[in-house]
Protein backbone atom coordinates (compact mmCIF):
# COMPACT_ATOMS: atom_id res chain seq x y z
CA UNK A 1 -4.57 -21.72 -0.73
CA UNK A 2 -2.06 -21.94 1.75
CA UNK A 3 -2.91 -22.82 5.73
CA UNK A 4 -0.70 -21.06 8.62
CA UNK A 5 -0.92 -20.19 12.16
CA UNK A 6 -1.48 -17.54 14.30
CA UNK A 7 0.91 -17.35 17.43
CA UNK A 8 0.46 -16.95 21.03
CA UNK A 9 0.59 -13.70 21.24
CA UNK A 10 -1.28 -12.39 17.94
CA UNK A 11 1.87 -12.71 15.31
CA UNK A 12 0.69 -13.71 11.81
CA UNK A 13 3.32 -15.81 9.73
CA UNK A 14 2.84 -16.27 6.13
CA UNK A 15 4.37 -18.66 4.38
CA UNK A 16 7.45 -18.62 2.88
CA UNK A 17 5.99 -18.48 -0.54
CA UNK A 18 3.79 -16.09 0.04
CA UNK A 19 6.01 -13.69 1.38
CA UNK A 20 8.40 -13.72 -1.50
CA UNK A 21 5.57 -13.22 -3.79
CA UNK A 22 4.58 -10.07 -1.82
CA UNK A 23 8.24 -9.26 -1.29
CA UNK A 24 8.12 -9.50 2.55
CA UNK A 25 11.36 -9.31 3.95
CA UNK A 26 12.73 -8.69 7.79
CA UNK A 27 11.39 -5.19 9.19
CA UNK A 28 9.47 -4.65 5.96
CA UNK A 29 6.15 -2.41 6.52
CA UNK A 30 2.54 -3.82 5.59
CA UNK A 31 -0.92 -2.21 5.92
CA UNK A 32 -3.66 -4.67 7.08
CA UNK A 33 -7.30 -4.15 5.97
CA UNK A 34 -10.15 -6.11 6.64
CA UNK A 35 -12.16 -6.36 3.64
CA UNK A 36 -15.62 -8.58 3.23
CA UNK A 37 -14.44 -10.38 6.62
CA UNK A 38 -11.22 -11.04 4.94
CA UNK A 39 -7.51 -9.79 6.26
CA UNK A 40 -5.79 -8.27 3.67
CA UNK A 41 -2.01 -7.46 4.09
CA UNK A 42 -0.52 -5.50 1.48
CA UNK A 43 3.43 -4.42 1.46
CA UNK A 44 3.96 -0.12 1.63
CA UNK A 45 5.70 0.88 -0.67
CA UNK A 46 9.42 2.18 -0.14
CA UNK A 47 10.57 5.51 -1.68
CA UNK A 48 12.86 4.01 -4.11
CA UNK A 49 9.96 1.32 -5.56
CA UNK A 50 7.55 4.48 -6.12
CA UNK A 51 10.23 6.24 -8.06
CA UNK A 52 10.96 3.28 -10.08
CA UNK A 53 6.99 3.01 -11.12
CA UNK A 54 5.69 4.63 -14.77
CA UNK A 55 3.75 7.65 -14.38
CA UNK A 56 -0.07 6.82 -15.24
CA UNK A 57 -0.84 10.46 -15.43
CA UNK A 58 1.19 13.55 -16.41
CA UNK A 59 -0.37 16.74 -16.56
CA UNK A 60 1.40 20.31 -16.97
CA UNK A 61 2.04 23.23 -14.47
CA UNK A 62 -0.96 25.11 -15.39
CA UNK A 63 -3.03 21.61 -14.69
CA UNK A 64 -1.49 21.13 -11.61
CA UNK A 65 -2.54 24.81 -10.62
CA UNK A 66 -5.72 24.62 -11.28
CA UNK A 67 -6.31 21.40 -9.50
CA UNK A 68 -4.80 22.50 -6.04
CA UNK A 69 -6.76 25.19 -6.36
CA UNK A 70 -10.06 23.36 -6.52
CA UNK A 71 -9.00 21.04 -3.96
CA UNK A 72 -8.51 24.55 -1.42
CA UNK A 73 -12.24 25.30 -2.25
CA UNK A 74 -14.01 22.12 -1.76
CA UNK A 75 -11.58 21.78 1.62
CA UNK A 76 -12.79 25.69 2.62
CA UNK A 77 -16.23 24.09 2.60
């Protein structure tokens, strides 16, 4: 556990550890969630680092298909 501050006018500053372990560099985009009364601050991902990710799912053409077209019913609803 690691104890920061909040500044004057709202900014949050995490310590230097913890933003290297998050990879939180200069202009870098986070989503903040409040979870059980807890902040949670989570880096978005770039482009480039989704690309670079293994695929947990692969399914074929006629899979995909099928599944879009389920997803236009239940949205018609």
């Amino acid at each position: 556990m690691t104890e920061s501050r909040v500044g004057s006018k709202g900014e949050l500053f995490p310590p230097k550890e913890i933003r290297e372990q998050l990879g939180l560099k200069p202009r870098r985009r986070v989503v903040y969630t409040v979870e059980n009364g807890r902040l949670v601050v989570e880096p978005v991902s770039t482009i480039e680092e989704l690309f670079e990710r293994s695929h947990v799912v692969e399914i074929d053409v006629d899979e995909f298909h099928e599944f879009r077209r389920d997803l236009s019913r239940k949205a018609e609803r």
